[in-house]
C-alpha atoms as a PDB file:
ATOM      1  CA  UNK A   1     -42.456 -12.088 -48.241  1.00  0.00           C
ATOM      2  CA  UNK A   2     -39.471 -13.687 -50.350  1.00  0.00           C
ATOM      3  CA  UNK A   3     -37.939 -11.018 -51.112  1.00  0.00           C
ATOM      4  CA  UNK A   4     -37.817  -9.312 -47.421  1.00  0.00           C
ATOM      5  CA  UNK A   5     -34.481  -9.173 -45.076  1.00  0.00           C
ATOM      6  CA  UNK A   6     -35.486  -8.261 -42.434  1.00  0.00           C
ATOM      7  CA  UNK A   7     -35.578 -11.041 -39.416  1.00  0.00           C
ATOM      8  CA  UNK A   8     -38.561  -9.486 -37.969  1.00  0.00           C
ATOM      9  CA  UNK A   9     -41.089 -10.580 -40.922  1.00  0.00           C
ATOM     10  CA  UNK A  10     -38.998 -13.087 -42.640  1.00  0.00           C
ATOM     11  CA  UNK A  11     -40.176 -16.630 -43.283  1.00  0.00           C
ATOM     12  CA  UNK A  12     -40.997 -18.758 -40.822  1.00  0.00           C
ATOM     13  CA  UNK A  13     -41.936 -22.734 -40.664  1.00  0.00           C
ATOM     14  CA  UNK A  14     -42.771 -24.189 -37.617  1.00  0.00           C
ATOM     15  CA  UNK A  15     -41.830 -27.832 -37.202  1.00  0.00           C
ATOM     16  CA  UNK A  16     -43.106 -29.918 -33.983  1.00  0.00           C
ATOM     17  CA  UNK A  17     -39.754 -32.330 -32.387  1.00  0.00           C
ATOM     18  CA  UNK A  18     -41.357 -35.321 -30.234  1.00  0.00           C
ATOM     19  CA  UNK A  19     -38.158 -37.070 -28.505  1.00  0.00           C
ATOM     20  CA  UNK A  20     -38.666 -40.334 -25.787  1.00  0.00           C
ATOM     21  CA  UNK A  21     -37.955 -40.447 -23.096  1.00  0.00           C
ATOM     22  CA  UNK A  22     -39.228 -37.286 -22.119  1.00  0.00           C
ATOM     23  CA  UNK A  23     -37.575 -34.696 -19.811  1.00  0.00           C
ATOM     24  CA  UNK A  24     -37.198 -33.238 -16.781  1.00  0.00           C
ATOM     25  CA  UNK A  25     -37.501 -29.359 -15.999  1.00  0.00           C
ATOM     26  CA  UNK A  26     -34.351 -28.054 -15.505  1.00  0.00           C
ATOM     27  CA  UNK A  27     -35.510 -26.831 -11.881  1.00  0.00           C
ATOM     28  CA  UNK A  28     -36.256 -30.410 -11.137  1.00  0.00           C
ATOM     29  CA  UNK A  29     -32.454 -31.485 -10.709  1.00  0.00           C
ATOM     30  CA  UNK A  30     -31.216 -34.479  -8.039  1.00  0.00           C
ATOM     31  CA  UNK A  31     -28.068 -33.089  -6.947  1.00  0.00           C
ATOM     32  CA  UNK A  32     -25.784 -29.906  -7.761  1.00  0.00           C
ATOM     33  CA  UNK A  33     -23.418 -32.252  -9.760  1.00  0.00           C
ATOM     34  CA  UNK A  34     -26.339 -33.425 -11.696  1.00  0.00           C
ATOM     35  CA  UNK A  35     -27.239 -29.599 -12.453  1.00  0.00           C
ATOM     36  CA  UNK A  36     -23.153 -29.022 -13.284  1.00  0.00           C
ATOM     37  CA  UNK A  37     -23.885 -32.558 -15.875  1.00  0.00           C
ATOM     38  CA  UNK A  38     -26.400 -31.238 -17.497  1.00  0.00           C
ATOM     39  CA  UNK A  39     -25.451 -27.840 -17.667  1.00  0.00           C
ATOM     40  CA  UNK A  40     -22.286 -28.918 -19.060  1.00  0.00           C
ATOM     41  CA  UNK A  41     -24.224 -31.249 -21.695  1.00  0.00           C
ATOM     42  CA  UNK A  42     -26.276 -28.471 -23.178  1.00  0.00           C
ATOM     43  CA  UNK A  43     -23.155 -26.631 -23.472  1.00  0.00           C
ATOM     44  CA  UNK A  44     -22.010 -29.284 -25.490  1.00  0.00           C
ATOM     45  CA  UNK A  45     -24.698 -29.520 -27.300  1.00  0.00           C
ATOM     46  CA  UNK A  46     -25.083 -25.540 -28.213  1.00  0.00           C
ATOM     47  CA  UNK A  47     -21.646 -25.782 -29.382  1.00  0.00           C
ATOM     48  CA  UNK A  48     -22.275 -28.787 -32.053  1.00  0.00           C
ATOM     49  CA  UNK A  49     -25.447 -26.562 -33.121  1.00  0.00           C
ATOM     50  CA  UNK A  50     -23.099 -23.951 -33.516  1.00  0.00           C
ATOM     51  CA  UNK A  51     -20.337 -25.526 -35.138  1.00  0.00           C
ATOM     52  CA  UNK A  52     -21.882 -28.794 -37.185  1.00  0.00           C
ATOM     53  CA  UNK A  53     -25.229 -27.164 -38.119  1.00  0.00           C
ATOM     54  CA  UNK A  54     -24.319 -22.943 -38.159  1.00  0.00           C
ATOM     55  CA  UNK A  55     -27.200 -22.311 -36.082  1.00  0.00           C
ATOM     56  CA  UNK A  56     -27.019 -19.847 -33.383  1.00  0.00           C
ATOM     57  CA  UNK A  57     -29.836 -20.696 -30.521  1.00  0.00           C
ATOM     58  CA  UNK A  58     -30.626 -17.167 -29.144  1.00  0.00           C
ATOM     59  CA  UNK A  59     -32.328 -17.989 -26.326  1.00  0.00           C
ATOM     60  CA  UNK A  60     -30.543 -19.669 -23.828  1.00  0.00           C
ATOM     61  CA  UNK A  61     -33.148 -19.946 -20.520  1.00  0.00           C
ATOM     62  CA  UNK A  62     -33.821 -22.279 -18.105  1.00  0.00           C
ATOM     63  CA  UNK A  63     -36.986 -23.254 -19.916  1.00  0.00           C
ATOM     64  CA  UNK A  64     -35.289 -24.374 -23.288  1.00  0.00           C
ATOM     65  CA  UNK A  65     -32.343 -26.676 -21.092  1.00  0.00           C
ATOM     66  CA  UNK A  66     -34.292 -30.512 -20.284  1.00  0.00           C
ATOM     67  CA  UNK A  67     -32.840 -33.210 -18.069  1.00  0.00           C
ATOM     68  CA  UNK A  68     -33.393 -36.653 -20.113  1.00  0.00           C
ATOM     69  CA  UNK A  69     -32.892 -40.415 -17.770  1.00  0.00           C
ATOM     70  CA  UNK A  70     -31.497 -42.232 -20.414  1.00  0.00           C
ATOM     71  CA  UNK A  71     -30.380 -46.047 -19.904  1.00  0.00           C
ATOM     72  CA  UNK A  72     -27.411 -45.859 -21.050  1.00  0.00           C
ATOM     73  CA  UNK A  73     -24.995 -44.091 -18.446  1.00  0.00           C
ATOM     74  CA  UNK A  74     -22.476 -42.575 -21.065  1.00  0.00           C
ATOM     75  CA  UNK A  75     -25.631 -41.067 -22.965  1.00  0.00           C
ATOM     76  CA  UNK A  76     -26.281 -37.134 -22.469  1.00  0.00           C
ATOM     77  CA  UNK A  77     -28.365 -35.864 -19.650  1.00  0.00           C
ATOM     78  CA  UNK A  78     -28.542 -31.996 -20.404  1.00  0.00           C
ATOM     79  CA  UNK A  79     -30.919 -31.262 -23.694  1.00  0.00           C
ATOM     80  CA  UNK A  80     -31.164 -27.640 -25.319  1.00  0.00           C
ATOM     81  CA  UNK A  81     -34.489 -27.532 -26.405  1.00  0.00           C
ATOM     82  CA  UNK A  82     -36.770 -24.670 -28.143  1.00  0.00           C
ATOM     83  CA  UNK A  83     -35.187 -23.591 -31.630  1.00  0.00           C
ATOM     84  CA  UNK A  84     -37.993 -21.215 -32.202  1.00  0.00           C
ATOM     85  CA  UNK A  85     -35.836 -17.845 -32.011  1.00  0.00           C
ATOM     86  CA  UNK A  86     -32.421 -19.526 -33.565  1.00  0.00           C
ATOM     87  CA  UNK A  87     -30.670 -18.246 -36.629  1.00  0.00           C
ATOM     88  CA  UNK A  88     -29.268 -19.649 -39.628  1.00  0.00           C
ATOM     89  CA  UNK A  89     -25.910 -18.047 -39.652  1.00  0.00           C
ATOM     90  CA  UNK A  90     -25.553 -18.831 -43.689  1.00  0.00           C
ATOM     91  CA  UNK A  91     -29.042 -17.055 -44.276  1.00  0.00           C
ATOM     92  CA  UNK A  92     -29.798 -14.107 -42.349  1.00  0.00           C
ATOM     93  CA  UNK A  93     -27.565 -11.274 -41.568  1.00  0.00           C
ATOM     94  CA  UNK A  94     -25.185 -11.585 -38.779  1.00  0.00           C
ATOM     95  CA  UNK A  95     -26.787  -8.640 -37.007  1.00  0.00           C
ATOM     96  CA  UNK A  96     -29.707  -8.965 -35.272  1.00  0.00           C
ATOM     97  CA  UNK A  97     -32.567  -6.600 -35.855  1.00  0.00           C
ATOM     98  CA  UNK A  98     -34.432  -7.236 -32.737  1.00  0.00           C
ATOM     99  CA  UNK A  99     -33.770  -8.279 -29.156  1.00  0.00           C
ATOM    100  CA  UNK A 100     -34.338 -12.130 -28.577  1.00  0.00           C
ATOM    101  CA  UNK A 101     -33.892 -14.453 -25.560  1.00  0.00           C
ATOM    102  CA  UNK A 102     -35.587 -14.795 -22.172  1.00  0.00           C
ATOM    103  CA  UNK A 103     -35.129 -11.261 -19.908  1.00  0.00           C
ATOM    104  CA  UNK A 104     -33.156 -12.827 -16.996  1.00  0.00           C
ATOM    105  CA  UNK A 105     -31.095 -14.417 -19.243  1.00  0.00           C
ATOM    106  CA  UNK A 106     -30.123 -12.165 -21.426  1.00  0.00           C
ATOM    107  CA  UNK A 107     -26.316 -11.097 -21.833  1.00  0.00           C
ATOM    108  CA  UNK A 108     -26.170  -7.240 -21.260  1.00  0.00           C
ATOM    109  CA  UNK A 109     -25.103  -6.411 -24.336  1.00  0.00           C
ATOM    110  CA  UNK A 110     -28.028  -8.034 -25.673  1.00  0.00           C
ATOM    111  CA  UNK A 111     -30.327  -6.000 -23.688  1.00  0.00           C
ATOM    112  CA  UNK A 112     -28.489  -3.061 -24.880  1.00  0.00           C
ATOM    113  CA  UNK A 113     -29.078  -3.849 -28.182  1.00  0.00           C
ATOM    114  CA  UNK A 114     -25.858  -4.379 -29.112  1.00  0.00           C
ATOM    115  CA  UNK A 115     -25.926  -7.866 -31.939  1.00  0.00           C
ATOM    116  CA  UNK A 116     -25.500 -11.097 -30.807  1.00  0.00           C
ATOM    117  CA  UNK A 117     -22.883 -13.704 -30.562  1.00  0.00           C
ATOM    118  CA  UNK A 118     -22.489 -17.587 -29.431  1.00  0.00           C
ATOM    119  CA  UNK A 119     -20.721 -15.499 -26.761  1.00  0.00           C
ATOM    120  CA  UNK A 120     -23.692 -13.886 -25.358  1.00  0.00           C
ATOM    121  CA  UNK A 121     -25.664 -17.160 -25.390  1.00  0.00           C
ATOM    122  CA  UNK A 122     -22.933 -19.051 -23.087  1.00  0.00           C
ATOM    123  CA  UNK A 123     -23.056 -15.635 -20.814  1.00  0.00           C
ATOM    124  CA  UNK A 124     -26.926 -16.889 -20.958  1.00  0.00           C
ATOM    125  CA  UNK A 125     -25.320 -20.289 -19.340  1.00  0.00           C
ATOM    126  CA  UNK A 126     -23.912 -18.680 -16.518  1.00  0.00           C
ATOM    127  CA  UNK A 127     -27.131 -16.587 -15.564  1.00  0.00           C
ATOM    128  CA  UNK A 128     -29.038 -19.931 -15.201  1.00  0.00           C
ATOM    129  CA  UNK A 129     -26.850 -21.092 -13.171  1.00  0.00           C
ATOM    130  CA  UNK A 130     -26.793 -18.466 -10.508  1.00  0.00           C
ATOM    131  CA  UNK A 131     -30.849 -18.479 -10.844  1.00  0.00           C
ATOM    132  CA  UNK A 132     -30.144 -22.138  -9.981  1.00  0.00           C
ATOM    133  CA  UNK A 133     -28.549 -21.766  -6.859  1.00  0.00           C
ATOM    134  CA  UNK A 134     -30.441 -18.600  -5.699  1.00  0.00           C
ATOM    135  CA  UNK A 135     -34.070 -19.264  -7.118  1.00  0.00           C
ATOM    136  CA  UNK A 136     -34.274 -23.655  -6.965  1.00  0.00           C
ATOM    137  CA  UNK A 137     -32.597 -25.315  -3.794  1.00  0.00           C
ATOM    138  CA  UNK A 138     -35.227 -27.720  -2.065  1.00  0.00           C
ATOM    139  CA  UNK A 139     -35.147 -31.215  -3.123  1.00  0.00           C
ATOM    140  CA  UNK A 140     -38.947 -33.585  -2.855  1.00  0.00           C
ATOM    141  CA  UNK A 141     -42.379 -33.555  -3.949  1.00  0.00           C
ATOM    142  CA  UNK A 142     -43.257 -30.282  -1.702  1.00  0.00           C
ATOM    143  CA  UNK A 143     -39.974 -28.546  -3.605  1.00  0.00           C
ATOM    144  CA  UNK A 144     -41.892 -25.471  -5.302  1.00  0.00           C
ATOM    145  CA  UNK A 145     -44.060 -24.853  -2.256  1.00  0.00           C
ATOM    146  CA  UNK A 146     -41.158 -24.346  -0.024  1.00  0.00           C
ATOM    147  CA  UNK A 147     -39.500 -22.321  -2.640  1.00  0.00           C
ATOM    148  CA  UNK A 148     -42.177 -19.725  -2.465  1.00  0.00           C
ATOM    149  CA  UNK A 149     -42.460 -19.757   1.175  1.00  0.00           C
ATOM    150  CA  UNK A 150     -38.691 -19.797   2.024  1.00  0.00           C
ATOM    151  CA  UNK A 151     -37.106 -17.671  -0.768  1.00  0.00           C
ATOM    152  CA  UNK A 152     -35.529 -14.890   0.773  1.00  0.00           C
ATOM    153  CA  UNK A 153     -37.600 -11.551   0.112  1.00  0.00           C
ATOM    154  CA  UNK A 154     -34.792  -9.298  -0.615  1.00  0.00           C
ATOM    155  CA  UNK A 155     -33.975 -12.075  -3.360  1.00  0.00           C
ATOM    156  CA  UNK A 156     -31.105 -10.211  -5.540  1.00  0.00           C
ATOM    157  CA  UNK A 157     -32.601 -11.372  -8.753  1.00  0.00           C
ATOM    158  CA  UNK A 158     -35.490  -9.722  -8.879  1.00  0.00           C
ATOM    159  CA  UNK A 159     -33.593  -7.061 -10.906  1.00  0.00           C
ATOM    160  CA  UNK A 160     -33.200  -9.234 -13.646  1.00  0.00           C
ATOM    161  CA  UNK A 161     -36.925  -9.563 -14.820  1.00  0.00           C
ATOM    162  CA  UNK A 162     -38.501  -6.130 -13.931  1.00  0.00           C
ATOM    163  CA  UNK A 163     -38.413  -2.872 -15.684  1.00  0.00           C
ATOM    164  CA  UNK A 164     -37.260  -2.334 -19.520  1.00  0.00           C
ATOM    165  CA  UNK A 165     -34.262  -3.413 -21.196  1.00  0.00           C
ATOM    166  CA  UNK A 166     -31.857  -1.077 -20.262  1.00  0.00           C
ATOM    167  CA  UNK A 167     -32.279  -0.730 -16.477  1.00  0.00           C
ATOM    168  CA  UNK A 168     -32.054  -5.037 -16.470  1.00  0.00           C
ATOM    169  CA  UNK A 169     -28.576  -4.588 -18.255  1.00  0.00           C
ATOM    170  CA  UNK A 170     -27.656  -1.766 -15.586  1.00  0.00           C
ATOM    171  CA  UNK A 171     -28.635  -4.128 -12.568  1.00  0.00           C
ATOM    172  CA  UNK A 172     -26.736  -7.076 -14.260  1.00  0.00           C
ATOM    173  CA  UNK A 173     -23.620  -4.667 -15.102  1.00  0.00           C
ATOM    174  CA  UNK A 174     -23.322  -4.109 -11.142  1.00  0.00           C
ATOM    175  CA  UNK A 175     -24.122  -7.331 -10.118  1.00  0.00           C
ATOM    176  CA  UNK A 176     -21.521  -8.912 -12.684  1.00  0.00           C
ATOM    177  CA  UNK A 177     -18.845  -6.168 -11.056  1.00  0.00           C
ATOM    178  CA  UNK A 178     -15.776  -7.719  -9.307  1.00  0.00           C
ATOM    179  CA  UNK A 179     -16.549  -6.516  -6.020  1.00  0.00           C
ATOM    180  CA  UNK A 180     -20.852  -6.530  -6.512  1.00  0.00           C
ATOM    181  CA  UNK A 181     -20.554 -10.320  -7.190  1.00  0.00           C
ATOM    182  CA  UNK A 182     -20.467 -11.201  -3.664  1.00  0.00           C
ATOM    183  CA  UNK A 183     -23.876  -9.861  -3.241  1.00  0.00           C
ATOM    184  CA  UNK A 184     -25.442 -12.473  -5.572  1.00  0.00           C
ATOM    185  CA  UNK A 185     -22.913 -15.464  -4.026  1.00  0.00           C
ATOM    186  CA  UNK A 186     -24.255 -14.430  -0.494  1.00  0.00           C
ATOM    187  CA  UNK A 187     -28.064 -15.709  -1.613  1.00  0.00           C
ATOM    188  CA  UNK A 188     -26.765 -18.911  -2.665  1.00  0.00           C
ATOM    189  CA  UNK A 189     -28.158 -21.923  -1.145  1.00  0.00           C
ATOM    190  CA  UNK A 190     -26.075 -24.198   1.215  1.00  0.00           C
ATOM    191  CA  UNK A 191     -25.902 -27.413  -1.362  1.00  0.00           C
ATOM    192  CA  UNK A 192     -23.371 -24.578  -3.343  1.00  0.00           C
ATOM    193  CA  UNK A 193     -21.251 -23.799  -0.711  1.00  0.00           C
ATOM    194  CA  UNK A 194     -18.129 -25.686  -2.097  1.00  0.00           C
ATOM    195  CA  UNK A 195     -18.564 -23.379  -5.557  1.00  0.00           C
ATOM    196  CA  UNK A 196     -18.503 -20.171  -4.242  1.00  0.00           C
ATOM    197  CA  UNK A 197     -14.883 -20.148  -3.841  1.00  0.00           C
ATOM    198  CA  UNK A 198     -14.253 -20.744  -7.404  1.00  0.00           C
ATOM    199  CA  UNK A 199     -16.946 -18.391  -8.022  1.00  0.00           C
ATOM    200  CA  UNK A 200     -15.304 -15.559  -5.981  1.00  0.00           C
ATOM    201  CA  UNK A 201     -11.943 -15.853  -7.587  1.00  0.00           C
END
């Protein structure tokens, strides 16, 4: 397999990264600032993959983002995690062959099969944050069971993990629309009330 270009049966080595202390779940967050802090971190820390180590991530989802307590208080919080779909931007071709990422994270033009970019991976960013806010609000040990029973039924999301590729990217398309926005910043949990207006602008 040496000699093949294509991404879709080239080489792979898997390596296994144990770090201390271990994290939390993204969904797991203390407070919305703490979410905005970590959020913010992994940002950070995409960008010095990008930039120090020319690797592109490709899969930007809530899964792959950890929450670490570390002692000191200047230390990072936010942790990207999960480099099992990232590319070597001085190996492989630029273009991508294949569709990678979690669904509901996706950038739209990545579910139209359109390449990929660090651009579409901080677009990634942003959907995790709205599934934040929409999809995670109760705080406590009994967090998850009161998600299921009190997340709203008509829950807006939904669109962006059902059906094939392209009809995701056509939900996301008029739910990213100026005036469709609103929808999504209606479902919005209380705790986010003092972002929508910077979301709405």
């Amino acid at each position: 397999m040496t000699d093949c270009k294509s991404e879709t049966y080239g080489n792979r080595v898997s390596y296994c990264l144990v770090t201390s202390p271990a994290g939390r779940p993204l969904h797991e967050y203390y407070s919305v600032r703490e979410l905005l802090e970590v959020l913010s971190e992994a940002i950070r820390g995409h960008r010095s993959l990008l930039e120090d180590g020319r690797i592109l991530h490709r899969d930007i989802s809530e899964n792959n983002i950890i929450i670490t307590e570390l002692p000191a208080e200047e230390a990072s919080k936010g942790r990207l995690i999960d480099l099992d779909s990232a590319k070597d931007l001085d190996g492989m071709p630029r273009e991508a062959s294949h569709r990678t990422g979690t669904m509901q994270f996706m950038a739209i033009e990545v579910l139209e099969a359109k390449g990929r970019t660090y651009r579409y991976d901080l677009e990634s960013y942003f959907y995790i944050f709205v599934w934040m806010c929409i999809r995670y609000v109760y705080e406590g040990m009994a967090r998850q069971k009161l998600n299921k029973l009190l997340r709203p039924k008509t829950n807006i999301l939904r669109g962006w993990s059902t059906g094939i590729y392209t009809e995701i990217a056509n939900t996301k398309q008029g739910h990213m629309g100026k005036n469709r926005f609103e929808n999504v910043i209606v479902e919005f949990a209380l705790k986010f009330e003092n972002l929508k207006p910077s979301l709405s602008n």
